[in-house]
N, C-alpha and C. Protein backbone atom coordinates (compact mmCIF):
# COMPACT_ATOMS: atom_id res chain seq x y z
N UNK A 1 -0.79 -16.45 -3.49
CA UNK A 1 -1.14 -16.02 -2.15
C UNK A 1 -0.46 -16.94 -1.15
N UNK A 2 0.05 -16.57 0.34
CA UNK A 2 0.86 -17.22 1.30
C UNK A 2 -0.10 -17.07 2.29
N UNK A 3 -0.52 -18.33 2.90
CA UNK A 3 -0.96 -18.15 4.02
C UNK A 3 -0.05 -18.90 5.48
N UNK A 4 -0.30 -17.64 6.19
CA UNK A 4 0.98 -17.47 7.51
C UNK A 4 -0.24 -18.41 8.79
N UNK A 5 0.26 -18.82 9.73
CA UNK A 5 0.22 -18.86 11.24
C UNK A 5 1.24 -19.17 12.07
N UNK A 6 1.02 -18.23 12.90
CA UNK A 6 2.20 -18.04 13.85
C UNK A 6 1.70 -18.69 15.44
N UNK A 7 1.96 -19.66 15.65
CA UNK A 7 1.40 -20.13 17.14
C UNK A 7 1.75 -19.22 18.31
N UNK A 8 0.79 -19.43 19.17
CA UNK A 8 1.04 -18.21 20.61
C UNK A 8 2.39 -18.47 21.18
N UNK A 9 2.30 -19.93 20.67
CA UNK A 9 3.63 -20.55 21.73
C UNK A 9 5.26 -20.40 20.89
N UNK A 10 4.96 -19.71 19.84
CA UNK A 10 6.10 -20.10 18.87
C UNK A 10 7.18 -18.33 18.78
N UNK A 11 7.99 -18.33 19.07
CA UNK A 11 8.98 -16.88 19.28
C UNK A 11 9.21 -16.48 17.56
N UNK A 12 8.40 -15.57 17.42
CA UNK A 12 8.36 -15.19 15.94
C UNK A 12 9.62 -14.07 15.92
N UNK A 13 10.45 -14.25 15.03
CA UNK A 13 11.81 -13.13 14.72
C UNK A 13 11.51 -12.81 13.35
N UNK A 14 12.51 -11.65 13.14
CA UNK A 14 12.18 -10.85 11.97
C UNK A 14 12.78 -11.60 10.56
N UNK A 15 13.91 -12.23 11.27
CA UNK A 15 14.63 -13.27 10.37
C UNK A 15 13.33 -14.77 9.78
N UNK A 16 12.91 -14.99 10.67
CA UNK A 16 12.03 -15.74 10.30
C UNK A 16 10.53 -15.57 9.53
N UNK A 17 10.21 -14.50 9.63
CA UNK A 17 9.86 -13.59 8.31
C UNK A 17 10.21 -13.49 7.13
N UNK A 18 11.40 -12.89 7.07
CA UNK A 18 12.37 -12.78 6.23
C UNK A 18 12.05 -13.84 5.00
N UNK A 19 12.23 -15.35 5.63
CA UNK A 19 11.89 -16.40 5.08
C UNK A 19 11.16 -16.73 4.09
N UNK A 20 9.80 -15.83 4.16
CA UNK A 20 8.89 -15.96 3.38
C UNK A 20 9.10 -15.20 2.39
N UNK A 21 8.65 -15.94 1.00
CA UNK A 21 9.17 -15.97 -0.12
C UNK A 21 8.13 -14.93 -0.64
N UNK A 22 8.59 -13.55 -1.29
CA UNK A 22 7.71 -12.58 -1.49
C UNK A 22 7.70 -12.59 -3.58
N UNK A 23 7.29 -11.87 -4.05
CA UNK A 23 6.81 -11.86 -5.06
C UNK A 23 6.67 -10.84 -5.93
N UNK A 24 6.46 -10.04 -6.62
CA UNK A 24 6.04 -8.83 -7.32
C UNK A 24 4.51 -8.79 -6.74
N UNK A 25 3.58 -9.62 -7.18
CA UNK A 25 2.10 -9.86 -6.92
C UNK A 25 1.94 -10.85 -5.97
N UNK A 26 1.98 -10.39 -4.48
CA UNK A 26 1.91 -11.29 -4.00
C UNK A 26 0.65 -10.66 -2.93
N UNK A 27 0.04 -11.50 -1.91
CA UNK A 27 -1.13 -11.54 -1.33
C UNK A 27 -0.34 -12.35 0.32
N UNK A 28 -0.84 -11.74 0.80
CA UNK A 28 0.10 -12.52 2.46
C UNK A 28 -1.10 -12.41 3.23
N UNK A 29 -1.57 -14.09 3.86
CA UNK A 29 -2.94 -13.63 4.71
C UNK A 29 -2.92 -14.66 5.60
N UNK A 30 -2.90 -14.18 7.21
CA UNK A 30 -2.80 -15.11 8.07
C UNK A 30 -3.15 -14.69 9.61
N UNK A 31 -3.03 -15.61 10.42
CA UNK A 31 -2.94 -15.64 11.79
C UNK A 31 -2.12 -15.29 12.47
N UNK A 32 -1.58 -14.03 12.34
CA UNK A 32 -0.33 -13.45 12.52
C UNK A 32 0.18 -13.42 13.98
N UNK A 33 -1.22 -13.39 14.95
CA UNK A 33 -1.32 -13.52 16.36
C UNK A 33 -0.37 -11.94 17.08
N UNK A 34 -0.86 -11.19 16.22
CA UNK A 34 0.36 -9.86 16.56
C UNK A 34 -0.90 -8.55 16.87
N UNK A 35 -0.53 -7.80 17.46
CA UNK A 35 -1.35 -6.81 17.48
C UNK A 35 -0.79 -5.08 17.04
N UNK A 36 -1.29 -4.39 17.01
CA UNK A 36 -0.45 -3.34 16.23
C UNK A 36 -1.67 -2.41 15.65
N UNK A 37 -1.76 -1.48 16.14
CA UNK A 37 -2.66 -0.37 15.66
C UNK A 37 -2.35 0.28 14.25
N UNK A 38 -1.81 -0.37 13.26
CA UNK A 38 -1.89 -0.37 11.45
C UNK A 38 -3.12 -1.10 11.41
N UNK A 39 -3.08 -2.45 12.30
CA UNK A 39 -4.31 -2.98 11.86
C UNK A 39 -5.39 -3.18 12.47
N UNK A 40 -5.43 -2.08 13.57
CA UNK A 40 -6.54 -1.98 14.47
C UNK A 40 -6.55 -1.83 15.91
N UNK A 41 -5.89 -2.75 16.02
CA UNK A 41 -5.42 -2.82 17.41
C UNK A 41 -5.23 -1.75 18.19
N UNK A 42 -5.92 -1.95 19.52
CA UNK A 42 -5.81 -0.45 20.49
C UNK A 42 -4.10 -0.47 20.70
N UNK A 43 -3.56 -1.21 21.09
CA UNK A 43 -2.02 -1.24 21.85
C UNK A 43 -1.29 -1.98 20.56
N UNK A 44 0.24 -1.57 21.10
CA UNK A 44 0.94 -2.92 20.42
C UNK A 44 1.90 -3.68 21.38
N UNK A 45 1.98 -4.95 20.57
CA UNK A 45 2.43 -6.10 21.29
C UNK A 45 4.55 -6.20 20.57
N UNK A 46 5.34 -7.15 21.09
CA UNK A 46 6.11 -7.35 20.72
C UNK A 46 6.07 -8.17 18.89
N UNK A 47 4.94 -8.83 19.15
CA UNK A 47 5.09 -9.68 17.35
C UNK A 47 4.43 -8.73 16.57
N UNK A 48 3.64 -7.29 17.08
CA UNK A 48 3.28 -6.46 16.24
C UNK A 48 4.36 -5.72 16.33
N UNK A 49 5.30 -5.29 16.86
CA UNK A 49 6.59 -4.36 16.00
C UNK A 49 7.31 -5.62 15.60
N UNK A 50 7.43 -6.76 15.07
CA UNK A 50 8.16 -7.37 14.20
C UNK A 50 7.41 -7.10 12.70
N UNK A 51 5.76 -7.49 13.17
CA UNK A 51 5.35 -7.78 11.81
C UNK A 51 5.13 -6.34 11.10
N UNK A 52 5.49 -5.14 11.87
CA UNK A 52 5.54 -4.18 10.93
C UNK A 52 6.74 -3.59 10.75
N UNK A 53 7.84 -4.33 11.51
CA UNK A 53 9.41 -4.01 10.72
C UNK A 53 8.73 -4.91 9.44
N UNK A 54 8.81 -5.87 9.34
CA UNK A 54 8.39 -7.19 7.93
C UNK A 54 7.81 -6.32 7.12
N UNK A 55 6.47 -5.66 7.67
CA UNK A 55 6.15 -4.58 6.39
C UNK A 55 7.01 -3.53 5.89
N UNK A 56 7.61 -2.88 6.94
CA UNK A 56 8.44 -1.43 6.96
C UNK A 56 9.19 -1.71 5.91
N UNK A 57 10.27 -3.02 5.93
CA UNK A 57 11.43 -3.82 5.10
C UNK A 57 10.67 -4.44 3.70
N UNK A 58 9.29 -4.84 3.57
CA UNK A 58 9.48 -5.27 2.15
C UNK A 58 8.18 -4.57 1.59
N UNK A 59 7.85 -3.58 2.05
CA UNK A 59 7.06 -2.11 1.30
C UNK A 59 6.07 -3.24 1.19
N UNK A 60 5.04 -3.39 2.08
CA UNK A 60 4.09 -4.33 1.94
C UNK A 60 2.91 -3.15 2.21
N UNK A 61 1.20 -3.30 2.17
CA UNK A 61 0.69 -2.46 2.18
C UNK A 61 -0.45 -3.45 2.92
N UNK A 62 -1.07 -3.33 4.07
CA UNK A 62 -1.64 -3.67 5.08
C UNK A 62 -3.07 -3.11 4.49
N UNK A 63 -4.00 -4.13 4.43
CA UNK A 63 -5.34 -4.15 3.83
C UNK A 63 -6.56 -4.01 4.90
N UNK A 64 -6.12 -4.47 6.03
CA UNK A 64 -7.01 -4.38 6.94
C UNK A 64 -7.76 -3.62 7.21
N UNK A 65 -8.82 -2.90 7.43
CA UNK A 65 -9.82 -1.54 7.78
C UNK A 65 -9.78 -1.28 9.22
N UNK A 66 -8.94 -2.24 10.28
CA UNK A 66 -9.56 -1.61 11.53
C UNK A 66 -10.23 -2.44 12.35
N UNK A 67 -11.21 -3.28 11.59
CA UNK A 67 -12.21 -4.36 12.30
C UNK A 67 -11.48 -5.58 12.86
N UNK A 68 -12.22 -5.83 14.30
CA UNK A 68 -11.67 -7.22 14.90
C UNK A 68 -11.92 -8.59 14.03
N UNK A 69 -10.92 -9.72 14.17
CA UNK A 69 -11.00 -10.38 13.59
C UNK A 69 -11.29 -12.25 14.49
N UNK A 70 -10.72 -11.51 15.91
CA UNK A 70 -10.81 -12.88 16.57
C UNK A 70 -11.69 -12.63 17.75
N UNK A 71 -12.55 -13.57 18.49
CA UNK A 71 -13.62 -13.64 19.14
C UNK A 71 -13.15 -13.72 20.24
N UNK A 72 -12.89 -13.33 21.39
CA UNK A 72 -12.41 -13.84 23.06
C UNK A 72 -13.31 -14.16 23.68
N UNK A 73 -12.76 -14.97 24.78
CA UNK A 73 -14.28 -15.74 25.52
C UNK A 73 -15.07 -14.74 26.32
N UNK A 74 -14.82 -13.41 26.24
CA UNK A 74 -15.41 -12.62 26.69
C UNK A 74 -16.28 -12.05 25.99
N UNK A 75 -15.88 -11.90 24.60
CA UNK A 75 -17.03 -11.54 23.67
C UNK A 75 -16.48 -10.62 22.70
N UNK A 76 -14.97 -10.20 23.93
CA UNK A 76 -14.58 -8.96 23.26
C UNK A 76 -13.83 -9.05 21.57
N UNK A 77 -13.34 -8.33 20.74
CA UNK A 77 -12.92 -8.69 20.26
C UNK A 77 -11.12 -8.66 19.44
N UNK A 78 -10.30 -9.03 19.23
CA UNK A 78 -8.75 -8.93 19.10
C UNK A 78 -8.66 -9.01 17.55
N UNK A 79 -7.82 -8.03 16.98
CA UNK A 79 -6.81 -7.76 15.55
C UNK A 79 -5.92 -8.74 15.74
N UNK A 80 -5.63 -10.20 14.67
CA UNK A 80 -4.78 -11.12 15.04
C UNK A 80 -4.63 -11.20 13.14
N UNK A 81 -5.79 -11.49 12.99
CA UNK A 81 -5.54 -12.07 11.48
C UNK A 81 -5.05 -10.50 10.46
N UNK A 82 -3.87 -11.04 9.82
CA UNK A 82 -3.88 -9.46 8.77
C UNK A 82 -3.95 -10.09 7.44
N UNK A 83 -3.82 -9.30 6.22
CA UNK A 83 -3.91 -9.31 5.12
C UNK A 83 -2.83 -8.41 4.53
N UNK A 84 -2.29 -8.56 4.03
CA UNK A 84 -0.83 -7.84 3.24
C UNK A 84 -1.10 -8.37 1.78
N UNK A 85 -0.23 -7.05 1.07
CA UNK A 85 0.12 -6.96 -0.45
C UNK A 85 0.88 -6.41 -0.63
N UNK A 86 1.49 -6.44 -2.04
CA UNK A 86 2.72 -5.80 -2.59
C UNK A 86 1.59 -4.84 -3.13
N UNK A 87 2.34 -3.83 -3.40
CA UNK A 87 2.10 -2.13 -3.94
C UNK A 87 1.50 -2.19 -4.94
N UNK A 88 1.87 -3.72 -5.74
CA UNK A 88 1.31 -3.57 -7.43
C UNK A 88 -0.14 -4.20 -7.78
N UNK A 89 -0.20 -4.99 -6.10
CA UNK A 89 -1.61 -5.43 -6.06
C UNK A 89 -2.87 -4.71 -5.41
N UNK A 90 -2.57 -3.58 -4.40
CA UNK A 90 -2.87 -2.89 -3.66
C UNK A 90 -4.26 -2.52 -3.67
N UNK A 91 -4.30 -1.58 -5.11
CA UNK A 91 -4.60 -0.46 -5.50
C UNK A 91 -6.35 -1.09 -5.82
N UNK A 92 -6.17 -2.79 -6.13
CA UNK A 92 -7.00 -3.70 -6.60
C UNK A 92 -7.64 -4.43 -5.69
N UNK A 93 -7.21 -4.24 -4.65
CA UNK A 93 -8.00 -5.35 -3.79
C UNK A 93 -8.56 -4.75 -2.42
N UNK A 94 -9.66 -5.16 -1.89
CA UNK A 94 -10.49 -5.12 -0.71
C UNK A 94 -10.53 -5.78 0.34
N UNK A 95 -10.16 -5.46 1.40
CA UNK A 95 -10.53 -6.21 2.83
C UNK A 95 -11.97 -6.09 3.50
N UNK A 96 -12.42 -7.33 3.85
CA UNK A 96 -13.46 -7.25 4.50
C UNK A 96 -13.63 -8.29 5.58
N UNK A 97 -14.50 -7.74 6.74
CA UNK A 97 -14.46 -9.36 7.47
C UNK A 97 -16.21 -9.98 7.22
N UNK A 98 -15.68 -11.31 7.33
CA UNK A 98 -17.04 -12.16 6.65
C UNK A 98 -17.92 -12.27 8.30
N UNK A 99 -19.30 -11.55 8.47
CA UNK A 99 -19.91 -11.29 9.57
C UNK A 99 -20.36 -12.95 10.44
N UNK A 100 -20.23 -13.98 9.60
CA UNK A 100 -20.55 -15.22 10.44
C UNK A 100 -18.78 -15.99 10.45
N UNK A 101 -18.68 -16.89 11.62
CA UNK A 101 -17.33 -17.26 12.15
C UNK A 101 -17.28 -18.83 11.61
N UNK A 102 -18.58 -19.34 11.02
CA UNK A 102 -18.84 -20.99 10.42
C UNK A 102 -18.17 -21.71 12.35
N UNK A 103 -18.14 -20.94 13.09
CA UNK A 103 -18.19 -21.78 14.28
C UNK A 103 -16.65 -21.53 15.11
N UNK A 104 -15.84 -20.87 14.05
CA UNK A 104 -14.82 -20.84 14.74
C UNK A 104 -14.44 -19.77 15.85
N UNK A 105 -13.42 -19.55 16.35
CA UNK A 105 -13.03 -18.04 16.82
C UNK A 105 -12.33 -16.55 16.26
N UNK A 106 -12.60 -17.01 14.85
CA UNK A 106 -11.85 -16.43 14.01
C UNK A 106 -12.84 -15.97 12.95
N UNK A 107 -13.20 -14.56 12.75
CA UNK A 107 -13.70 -14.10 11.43
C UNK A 107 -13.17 -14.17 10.11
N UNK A 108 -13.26 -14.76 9.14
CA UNK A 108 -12.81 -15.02 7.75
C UNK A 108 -12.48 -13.51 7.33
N UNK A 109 -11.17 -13.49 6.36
CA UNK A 109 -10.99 -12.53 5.67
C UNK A 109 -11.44 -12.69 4.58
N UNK A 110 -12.30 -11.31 3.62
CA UNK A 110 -12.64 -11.46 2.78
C UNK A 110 -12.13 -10.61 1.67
N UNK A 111 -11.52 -11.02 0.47
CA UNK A 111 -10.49 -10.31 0.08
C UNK A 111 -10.69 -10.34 -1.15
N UNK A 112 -11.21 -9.11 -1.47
CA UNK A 112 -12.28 -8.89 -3.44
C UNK A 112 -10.81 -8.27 -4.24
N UNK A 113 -10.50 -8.71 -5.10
CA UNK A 113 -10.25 -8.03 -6.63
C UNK A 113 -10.75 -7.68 -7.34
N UNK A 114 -10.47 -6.25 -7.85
CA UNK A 114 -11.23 -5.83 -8.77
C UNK A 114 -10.17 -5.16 -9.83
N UNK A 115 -10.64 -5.71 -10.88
CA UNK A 115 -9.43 -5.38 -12.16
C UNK A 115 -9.69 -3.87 -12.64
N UNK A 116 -8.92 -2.85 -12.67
CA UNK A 116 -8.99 -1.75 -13.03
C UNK A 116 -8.34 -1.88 -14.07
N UNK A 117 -9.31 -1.24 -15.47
CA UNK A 117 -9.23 -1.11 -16.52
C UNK A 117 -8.82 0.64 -17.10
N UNK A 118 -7.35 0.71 -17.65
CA UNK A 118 -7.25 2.46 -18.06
C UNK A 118 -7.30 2.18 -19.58
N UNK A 119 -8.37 2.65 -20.13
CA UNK A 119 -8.21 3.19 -21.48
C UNK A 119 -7.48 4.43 -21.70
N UNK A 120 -7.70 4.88 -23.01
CA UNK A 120 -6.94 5.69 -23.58
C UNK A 120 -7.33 7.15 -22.95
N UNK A 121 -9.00 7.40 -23.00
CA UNK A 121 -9.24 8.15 -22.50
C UNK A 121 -8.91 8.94 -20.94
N UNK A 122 -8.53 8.12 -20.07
CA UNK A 122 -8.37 8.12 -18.77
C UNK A 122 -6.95 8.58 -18.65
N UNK A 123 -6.03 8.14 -19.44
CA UNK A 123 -4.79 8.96 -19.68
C UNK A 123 -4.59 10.58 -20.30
N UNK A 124 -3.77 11.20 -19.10
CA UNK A 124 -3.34 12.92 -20.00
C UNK A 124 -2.76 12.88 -21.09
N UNK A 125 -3.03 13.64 -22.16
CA UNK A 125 -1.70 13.93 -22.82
C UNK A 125 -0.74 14.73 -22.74
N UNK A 126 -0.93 15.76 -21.52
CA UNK A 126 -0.27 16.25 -20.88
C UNK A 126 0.61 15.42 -19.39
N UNK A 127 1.64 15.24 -19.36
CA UNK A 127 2.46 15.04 -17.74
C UNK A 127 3.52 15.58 -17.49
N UNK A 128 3.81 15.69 -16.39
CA UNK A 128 4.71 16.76 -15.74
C UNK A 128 6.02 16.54 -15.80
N UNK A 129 6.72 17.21 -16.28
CA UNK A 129 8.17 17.15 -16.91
C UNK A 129 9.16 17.46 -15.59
N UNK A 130 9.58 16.63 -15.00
CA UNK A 130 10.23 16.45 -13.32
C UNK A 130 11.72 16.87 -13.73
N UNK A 131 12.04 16.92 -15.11
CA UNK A 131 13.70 17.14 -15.77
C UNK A 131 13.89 18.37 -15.45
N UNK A 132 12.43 18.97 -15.63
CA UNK A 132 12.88 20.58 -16.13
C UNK A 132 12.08 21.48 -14.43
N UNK A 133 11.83 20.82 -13.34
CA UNK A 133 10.81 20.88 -12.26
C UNK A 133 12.22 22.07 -11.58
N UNK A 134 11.53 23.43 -11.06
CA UNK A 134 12.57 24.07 -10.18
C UNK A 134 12.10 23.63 -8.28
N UNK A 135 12.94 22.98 -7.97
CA UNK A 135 13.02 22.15 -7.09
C UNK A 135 13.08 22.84 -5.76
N UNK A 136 14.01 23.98 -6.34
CA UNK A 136 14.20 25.24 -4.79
C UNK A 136 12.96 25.90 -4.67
N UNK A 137 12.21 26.37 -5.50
CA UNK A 137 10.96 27.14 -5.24
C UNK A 137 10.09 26.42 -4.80
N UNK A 138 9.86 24.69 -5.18
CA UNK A 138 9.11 23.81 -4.78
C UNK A 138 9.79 23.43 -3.21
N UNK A 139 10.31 23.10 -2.89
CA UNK A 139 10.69 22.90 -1.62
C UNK A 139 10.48 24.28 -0.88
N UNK A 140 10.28 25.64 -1.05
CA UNK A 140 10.55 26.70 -0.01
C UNK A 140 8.45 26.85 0.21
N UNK A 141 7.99 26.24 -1.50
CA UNK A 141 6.40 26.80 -1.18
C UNK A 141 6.17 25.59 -0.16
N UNK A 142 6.57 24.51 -0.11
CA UNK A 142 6.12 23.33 1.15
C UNK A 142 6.64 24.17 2.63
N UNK A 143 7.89 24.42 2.65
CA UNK A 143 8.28 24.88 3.69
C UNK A 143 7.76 25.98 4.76
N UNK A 144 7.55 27.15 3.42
CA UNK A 144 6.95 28.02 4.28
C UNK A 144 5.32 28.10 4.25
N UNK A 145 4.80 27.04 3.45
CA UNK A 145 3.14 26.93 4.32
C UNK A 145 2.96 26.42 5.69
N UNK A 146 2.29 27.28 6.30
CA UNK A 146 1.87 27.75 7.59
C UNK A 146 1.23 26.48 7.89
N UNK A 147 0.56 25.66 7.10
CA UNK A 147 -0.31 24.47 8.23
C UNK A 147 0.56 23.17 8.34
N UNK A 148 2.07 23.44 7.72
CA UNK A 148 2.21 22.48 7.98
C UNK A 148 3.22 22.54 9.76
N UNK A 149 3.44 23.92 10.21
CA UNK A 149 4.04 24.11 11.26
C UNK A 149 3.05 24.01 12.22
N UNK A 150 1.55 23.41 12.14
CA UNK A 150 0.39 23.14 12.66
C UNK A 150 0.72 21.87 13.81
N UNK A 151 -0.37 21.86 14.51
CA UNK A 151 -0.17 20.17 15.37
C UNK A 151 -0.89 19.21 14.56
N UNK A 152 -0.80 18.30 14.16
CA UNK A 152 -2.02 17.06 13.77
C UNK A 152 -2.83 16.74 15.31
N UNK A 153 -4.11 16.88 14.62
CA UNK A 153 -4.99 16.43 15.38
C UNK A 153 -6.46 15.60 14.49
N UNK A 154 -6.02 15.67 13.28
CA UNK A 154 -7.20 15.07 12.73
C UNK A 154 -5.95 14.34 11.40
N UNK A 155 -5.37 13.12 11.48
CA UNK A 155 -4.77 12.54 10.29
C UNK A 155 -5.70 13.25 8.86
N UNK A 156 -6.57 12.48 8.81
CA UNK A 156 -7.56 12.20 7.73
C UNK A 156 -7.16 13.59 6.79
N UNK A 157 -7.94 15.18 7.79
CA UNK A 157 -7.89 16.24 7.01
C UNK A 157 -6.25 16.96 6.87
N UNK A 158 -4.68 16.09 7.89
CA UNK A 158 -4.00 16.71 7.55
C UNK A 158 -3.05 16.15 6.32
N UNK A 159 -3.57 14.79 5.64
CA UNK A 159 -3.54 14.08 4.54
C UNK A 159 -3.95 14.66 3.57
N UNK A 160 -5.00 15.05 3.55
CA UNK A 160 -5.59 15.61 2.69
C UNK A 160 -5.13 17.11 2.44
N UNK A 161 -4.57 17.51 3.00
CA UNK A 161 -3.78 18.94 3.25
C UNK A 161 -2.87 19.04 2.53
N UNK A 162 -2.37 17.82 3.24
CA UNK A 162 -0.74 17.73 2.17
C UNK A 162 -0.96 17.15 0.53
N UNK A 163 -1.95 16.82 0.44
CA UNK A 163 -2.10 16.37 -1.19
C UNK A 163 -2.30 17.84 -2.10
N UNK A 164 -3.01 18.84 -1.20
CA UNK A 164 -3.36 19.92 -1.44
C UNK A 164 -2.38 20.63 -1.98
N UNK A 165 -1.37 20.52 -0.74
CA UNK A 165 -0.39 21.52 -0.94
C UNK A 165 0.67 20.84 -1.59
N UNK A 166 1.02 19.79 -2.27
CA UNK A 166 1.76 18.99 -2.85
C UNK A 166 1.76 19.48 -4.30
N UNK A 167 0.08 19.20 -5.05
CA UNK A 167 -0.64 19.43 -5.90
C UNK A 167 -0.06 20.94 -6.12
N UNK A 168 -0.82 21.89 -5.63
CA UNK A 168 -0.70 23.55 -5.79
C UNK A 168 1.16 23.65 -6.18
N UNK A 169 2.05 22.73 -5.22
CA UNK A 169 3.15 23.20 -5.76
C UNK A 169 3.78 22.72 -6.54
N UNK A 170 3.41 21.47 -7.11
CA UNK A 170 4.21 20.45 -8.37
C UNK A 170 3.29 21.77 -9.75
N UNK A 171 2.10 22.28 -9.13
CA UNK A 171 1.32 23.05 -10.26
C UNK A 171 2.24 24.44 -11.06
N UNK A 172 2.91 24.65 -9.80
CA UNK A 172 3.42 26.21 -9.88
C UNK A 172 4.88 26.00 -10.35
N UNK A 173 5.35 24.73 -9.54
CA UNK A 173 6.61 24.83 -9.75
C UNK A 173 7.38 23.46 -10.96
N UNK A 174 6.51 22.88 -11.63
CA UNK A 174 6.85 21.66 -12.52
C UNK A 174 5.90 21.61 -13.60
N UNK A 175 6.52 22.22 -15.05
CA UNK A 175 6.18 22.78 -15.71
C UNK A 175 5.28 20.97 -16.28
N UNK A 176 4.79 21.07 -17.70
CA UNK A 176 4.03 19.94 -18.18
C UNK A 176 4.66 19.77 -19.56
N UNK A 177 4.68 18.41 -20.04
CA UNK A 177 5.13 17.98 -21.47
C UNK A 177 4.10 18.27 -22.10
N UNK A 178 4.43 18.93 -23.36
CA UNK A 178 3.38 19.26 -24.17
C UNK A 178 3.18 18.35 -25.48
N UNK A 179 2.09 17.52 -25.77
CA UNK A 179 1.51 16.46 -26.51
C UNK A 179 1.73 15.17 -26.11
N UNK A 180 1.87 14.43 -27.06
CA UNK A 180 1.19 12.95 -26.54
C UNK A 180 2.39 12.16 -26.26
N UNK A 181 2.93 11.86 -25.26
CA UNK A 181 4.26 11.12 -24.74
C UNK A 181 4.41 10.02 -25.29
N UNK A 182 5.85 10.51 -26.15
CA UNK A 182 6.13 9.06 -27.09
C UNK A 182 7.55 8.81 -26.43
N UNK A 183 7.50 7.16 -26.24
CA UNK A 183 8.40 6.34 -25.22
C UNK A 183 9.70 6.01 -26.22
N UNK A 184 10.93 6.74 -25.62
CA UNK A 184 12.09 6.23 -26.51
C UNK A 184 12.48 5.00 -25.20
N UNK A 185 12.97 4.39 -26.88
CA UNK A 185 13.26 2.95 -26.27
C UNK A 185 14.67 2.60 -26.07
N UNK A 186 15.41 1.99 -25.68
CA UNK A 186 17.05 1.62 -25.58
C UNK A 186 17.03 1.59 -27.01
N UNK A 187 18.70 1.70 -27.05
CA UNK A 187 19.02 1.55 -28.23
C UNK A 187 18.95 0.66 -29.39
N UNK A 188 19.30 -0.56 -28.97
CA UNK A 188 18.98 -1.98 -29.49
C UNK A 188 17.31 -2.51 -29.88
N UNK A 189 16.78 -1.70 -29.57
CA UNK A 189 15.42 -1.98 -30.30
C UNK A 189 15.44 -1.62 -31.46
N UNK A 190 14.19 -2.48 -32.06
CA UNK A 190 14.44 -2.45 -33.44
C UNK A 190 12.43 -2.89 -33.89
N UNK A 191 12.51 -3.06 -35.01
CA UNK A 191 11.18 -4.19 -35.44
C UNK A 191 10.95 -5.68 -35.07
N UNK A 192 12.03 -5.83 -35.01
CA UNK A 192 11.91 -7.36 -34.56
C UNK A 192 11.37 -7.82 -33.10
N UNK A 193 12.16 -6.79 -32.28
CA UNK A 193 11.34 -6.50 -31.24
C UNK A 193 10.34 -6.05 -30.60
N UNK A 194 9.45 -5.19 -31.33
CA UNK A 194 8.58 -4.13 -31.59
C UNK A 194 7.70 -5.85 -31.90
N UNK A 195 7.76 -6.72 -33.11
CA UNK A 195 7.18 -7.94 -33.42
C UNK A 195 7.32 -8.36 -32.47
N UNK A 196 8.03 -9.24 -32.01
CA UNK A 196 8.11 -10.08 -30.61
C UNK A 196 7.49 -10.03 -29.63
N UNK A 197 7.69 -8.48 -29.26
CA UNK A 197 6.47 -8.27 -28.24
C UNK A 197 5.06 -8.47 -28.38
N UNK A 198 4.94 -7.75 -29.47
CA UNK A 198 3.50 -8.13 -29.63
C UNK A 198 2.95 -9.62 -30.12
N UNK A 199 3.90 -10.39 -30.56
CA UNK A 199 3.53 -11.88 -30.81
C UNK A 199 3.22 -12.54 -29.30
N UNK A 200 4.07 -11.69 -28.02
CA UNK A 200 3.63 -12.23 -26.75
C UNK A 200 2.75 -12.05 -26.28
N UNK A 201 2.33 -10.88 -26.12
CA UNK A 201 1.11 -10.34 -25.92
C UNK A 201 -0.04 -11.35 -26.35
């Protein structure tokens, strides 16, 4: 995990971002001092379109829910602190803000892992064969559904729309492998390797 602060007084660039040393599994959590409605924020500021080129550029996935994180002497409250992950950690982890400040002006991020476990069962033995997928019929059933020439006015249900209509057409138009998907391996495999691995494991 990297933890960032960026001073009010300090000219944050994208290059200087850049800098920070990213990871496969990595966790990014700091005082970013940026504002930007990804992570809540009513408006955005200039260090919030940097810090979401920084996301845009290294496919980072913004954990935040929305909630303020810093206290103003007014009472009110400001999106400063974020929480970032890589894609492979994502799926596993929780943002929360911790409801007491231990005195500061700053609400603690609270940031749960939870290990998701897939057994055997939880896997198809059926999956969708994308080799053999007719691509023109799938692209014309997206095209010519009617809600998507709609206005958005509700994200949430037009997300959910498109999973809909994603679903219905990978259904119609991308046929399925039939039995239990066995993984060919490069050529150069052998037993020894087949051993090896599992001696790492």
């Amino acid at each position: 995990m990297v933890s960032v602060y960026l001073s009010p007084s300090l000219t944050v660039s994208l290059e200087q971002l850049n800098k920070i040393t990213l990871f496969k599994n990595t966790i990014l959590v700091g005082d970013f001092n940026a504002k930007n409605p990804l992570w809540g924020a009513p408006s955005m500021d200039t260090r919030g379109k940097i810090v979401d080129k920084f996301i845009s550029l290294n496919n980072l996935v913004c954990l935040n829910k929305g909630d303020g994180t810093h206290l103003n002497p007014n009472g009110s409250l400001s999106h400063l602190d974020i929480a970032l992950s890589t894609p492979s950690l994502a799926a596993t982890l929780d943002c929360n803000i911790f409801e007491d400040s231990w005195g500061s002006d700053h609400f603690p991020l609270i940031i749960t892992f939870t290990l998701i476990n897939f057994n055997s069962n939880f896997l198809s033995t059926n999956s969708f064969n994308y080799s053999k997928a007719d691509w023109v019929n799938f692209s014309l059933a997206l095209e010519e559904h009617q809600n998507f020439q709609d206005t958005i006015t509700d994200p949430a249900l037009a997300y959910d729309n498109l999973l809909r209509f994603f679903t219905k057409a990978r259904g119609e138009h991308i046929p399925l492998h039939k039995g239990p998907f066995n993984h060919i391996y490069t050529p150069f495999w052998n037993s020894d390797c087949s051993k090896a691995k599992l001696e790492k494991k």
